[in-house]
Protein backbone atom coordinates (compact mmCIF):
# COMPACT_ATOMS: atom_id res chain seq x y z
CA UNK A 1 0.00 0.00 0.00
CA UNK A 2 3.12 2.28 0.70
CA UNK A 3 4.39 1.92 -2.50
CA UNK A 4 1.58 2.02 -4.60
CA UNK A 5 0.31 5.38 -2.48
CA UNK A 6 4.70 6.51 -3.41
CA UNK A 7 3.84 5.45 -7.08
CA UNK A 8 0.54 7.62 -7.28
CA UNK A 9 2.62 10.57 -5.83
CA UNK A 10 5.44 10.23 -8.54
CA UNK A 11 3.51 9.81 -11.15
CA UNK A 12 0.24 12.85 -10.09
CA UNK A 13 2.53 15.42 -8.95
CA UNK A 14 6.21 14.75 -9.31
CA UNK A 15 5.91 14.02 -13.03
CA UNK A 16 4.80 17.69 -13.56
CA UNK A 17 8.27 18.80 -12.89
CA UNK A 18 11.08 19.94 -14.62
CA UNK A 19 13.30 17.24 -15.44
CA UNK A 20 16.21 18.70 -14.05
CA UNK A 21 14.35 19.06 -10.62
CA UNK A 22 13.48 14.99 -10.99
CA UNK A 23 17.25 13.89 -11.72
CA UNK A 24 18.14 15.54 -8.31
CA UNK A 25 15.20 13.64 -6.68
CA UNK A 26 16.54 10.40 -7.70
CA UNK A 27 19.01 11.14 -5.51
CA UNK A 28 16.83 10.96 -2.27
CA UNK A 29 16.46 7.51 -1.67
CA UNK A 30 16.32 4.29 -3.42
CA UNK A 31 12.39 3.89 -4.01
CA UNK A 32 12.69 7.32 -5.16
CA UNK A 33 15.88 5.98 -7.45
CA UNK A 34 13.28 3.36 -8.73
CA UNK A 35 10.20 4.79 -9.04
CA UNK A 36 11.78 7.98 -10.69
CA UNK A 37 13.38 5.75 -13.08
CA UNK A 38 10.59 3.44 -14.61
CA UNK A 39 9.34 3.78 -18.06
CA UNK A 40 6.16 4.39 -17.05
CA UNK A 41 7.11 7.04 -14.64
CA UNK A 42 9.64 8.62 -18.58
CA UNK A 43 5.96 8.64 -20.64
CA UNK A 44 3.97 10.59 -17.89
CA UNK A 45 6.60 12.97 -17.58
CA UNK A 46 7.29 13.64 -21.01
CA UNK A 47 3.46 13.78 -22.15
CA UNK A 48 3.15 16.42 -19.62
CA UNK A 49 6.34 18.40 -19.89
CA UNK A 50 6.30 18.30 -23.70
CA UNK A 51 3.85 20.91 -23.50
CA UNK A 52 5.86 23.50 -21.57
CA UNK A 53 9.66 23.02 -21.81
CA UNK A 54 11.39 23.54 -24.47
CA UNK A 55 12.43 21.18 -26.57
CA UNK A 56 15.94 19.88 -27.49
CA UNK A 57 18.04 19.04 -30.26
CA UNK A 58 20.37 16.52 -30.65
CA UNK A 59 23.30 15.85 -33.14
CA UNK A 60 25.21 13.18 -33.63
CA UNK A 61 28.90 13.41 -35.07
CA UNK A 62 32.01 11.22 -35.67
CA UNK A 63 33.64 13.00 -32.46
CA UNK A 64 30.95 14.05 -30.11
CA UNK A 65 26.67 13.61 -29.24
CA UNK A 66 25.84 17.53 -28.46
CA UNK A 67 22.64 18.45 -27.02
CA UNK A 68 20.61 21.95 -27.56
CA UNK A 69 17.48 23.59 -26.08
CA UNK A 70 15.02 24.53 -29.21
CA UNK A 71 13.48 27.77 -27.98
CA UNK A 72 10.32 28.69 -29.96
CA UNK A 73 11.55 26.67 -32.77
CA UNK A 74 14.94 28.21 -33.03
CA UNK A 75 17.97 26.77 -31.73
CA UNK A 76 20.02 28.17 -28.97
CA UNK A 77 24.01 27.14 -30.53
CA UNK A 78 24.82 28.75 -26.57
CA UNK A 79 22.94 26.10 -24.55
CA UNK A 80 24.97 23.54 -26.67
CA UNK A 81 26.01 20.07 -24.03
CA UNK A 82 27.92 17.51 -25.02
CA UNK A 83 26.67 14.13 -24.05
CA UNK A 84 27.99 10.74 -24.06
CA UNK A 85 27.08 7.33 -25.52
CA UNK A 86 26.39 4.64 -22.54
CA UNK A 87 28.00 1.77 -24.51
CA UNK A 88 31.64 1.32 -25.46
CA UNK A 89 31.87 2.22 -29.08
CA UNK A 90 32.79 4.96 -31.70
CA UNK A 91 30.82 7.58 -32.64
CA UNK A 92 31.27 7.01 -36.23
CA UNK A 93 29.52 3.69 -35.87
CA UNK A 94 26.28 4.78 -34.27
CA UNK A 95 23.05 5.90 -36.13
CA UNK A 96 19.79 7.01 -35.16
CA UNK A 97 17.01 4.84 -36.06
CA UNK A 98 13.70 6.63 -34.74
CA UNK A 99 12.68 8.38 -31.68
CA UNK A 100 9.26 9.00 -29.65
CA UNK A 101 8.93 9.50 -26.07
CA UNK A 102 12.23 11.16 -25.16
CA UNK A 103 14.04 7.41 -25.78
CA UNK A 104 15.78 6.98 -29.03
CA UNK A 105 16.20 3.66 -30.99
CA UNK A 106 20.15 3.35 -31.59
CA UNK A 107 21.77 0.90 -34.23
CA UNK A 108 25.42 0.25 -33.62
CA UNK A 109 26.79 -0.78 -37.20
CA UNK A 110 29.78 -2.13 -36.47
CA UNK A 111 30.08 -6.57 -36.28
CA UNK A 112 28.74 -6.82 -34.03
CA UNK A 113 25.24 -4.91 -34.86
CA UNK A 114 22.91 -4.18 -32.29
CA UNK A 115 19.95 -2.16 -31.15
CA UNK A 116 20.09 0.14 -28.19
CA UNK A 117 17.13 1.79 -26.75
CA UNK A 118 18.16 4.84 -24.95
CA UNK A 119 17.27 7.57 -22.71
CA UNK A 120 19.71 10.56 -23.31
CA UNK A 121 18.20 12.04 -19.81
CA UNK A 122 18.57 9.60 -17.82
CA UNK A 123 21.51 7.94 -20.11
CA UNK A 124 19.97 5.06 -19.59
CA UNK A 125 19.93 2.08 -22.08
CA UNK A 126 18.50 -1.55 -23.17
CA UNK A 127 20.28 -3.40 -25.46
CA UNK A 128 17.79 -5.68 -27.49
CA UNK A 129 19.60 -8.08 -29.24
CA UNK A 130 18.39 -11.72 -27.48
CA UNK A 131 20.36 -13.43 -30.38
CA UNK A 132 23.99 -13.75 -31.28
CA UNK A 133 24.16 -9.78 -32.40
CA UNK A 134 26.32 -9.67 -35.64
CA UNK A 135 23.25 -11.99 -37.01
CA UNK A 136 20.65 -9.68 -34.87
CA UNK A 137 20.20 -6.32 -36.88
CA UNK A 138 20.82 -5.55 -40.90
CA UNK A 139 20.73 -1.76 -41.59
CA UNK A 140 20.13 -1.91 -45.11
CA UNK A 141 17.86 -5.23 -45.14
CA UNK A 142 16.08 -4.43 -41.35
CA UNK A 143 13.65 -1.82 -40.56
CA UNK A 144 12.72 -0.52 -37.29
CA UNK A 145 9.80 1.70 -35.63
CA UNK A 146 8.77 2.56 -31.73
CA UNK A 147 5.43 2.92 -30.62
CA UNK A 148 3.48 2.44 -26.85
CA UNK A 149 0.44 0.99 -26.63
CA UNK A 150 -2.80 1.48 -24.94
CA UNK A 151 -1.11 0.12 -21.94
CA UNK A 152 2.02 2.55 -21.66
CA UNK A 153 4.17 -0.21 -23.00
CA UNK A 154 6.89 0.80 -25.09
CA UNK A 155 7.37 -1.22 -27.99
CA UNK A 156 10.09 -1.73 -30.68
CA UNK A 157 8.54 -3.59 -34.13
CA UNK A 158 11.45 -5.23 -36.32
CA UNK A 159 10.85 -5.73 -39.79
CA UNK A 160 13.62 -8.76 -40.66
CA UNK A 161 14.58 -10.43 -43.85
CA UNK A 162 15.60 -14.17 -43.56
CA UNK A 163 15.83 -15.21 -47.08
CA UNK A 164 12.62 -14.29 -49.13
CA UNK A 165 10.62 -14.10 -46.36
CA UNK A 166 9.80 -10.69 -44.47
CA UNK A 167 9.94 -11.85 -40.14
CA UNK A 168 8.20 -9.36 -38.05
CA UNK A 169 8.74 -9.42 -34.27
CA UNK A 170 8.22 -6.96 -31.69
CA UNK A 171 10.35 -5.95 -28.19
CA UNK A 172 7.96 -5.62 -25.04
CA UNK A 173 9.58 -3.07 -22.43
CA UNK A 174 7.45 -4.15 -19.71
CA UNK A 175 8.49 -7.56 -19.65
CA UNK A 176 11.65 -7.47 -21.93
CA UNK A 177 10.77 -10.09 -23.93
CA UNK A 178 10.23 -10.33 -28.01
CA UNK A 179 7.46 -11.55 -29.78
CA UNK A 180 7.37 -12.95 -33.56
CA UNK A 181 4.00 -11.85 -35.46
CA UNK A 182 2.55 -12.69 -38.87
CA UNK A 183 3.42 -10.76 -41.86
CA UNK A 184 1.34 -10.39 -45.02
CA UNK A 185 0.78 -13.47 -47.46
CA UNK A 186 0.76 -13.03 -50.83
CA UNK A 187 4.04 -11.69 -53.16
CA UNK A 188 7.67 -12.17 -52.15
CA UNK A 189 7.50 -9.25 -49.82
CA UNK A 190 11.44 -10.36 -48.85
CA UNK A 191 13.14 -9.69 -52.34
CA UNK A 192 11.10 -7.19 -53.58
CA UNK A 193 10.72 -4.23 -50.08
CA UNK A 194 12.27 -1.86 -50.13
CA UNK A 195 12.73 -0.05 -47.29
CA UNK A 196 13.36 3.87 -47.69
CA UNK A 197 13.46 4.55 -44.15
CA UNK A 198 12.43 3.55 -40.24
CA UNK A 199 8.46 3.58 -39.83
CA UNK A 200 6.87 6.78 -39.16
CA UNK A 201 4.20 6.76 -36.60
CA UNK A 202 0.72 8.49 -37.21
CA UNK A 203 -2.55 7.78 -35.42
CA UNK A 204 -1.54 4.43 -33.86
CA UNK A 205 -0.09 3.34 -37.27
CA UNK A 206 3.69 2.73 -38.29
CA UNK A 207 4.05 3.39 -42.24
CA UNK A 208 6.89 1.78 -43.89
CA UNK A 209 7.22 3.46 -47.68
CA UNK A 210 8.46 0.84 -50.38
CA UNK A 211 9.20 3.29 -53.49
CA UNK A 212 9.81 1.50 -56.63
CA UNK A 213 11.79 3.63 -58.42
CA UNK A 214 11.96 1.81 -61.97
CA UNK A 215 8.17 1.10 -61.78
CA UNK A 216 6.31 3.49 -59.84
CA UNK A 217 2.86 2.37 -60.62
CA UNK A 218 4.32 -0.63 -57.86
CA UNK A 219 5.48 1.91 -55.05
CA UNK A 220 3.09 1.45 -51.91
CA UNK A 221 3.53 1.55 -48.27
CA UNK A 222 3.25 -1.57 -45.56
CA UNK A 223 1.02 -0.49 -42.79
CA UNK A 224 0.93 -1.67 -38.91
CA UNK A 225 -1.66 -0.76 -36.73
CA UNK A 226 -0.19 -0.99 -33.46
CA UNK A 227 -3.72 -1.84 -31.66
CA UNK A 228 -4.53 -4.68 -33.61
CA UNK A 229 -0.41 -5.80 -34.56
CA UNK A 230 -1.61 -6.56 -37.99
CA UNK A 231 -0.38 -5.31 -41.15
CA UNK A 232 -1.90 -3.86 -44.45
CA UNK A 233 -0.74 -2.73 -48.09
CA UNK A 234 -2.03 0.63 -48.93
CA UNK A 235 -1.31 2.01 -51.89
CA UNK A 236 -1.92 5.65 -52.84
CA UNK A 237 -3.02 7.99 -55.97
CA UNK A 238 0.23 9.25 -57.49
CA UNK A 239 2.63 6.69 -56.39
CA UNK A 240 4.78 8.20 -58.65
CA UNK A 241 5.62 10.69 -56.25
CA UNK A 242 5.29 9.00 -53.04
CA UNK A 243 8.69 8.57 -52.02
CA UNK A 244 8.41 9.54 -48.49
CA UNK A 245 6.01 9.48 -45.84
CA UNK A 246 5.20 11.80 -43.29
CA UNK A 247 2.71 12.56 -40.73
CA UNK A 248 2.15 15.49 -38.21
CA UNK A 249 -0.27 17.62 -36.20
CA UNK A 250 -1.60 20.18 -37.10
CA UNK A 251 -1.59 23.15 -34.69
């Protein structure tokens, strides 16, 4: 009862603070360490602090990560912090894959490739290979997207090729644990995707583009609705000039 009453306190009124304030709260003790430190304990915080701090920027370089505050849209080059990388590895081998919720999805290219999950706030990470890792992640045959679901999990959906066959499978945070789903039936989706870039998420669903650049009339995008974990072929009117996809609010 102590805890959960602790838990309803972090997550009601101590997730409305700056996140400065909350890294010097972890410090107080460690159920504050713990609580302060969940995932679910990140999303709150960031869904509500979104809204009034200002955002950052972050670049990544062959010699250092820096970190700036975007004030009003415009970046401040004098709040500039350089930041560094949890795991043991050079710069030049690191690439962003997506980002949602304050955590970005990291790809280490260098044998052996992995996936990283990490919060630059925090510095915490998760590494998600669960097989031998120079076999775990292709950059240019993989695809990747993050997503939470209706239950504040964080999720991470792979998109793998093993031979001529597209494997999809998808990372669990709350329980750390991967799950293999069923792709679409039909062409030989594994020789002949494409995949221009890491799934862009819009109104529960991750959109991978497939531009076919010789044939056009053939581009179309796979789909994944992230309620249902089932995926769809949508094609749209001009494929012609649908080589990217993106989605966003409008104000």
């Amino acid at each position: 009862m102590e805890r959960l009453e602790f838990q309803m306190f972090a997550n009601e009124i101590l997730s409305r603070l700056p996140t400065k304030c909350v890294a010097r709260l972890r410090c107080v003790s460690k159920q504050w360490r713990y609580e302060l430190s969940s995932h679910l304990f990140a999303i709150i915080h960031y869904s509500r602090t979104a809204k009034y701090e200002d955002r950052k920027l972050i670049t990544l370089t062959n010699s250092s990560i820096d970190l700036y505050n975007l004030i009003r849209g415009n970046v401040d080059i004098s709040s500039r912090k350089i930041i560094s990388f949890p795991v043991d590895t050079s710069l030049s081998n690191l690439t962003i894959l997506a980002s949602e919720y304050g955590l970005l999805l990291m790809c280490i290219q260098f044998i052996p490739n992995e996936l990283i999950l990490w919060n630059p706030t925090t510095n915490q990470f998760l590494n998600l290979c669960d097989k031998k890792p120079k076999h775990f992640f292709d950059l240019k045959e993989d695809a990747v997207g993050i997503y939470i679901d209706s239950s504040n999990d964080v999720k991470i959906l792979l998109l793998q090729r093993h031979m001529d066959d597209v494997v999809p499978r998808v990372y669990y945070r709350n329980t750390c644990e991967w799950k293999t789903l069923t792709f679409l039936k039909g062409p030989d989706y594994g020789s002949s995707l494409y995949w221009l870039s890491s799934g862009t998420l819009c109104n529960n669903v991750l959109y991978f583009p497939s531009p076919q650049y010789w044939t056009p009339s053939k581009s179309y995008t796979i789909a994944f609705d992230v309620d249902s974990e089932t995926f769809s072929k949508q094609f749209f009117q001009n494929p012609q000039h649908t080589s990217y996809v993106y989605c966003w609010k409008h104000p």
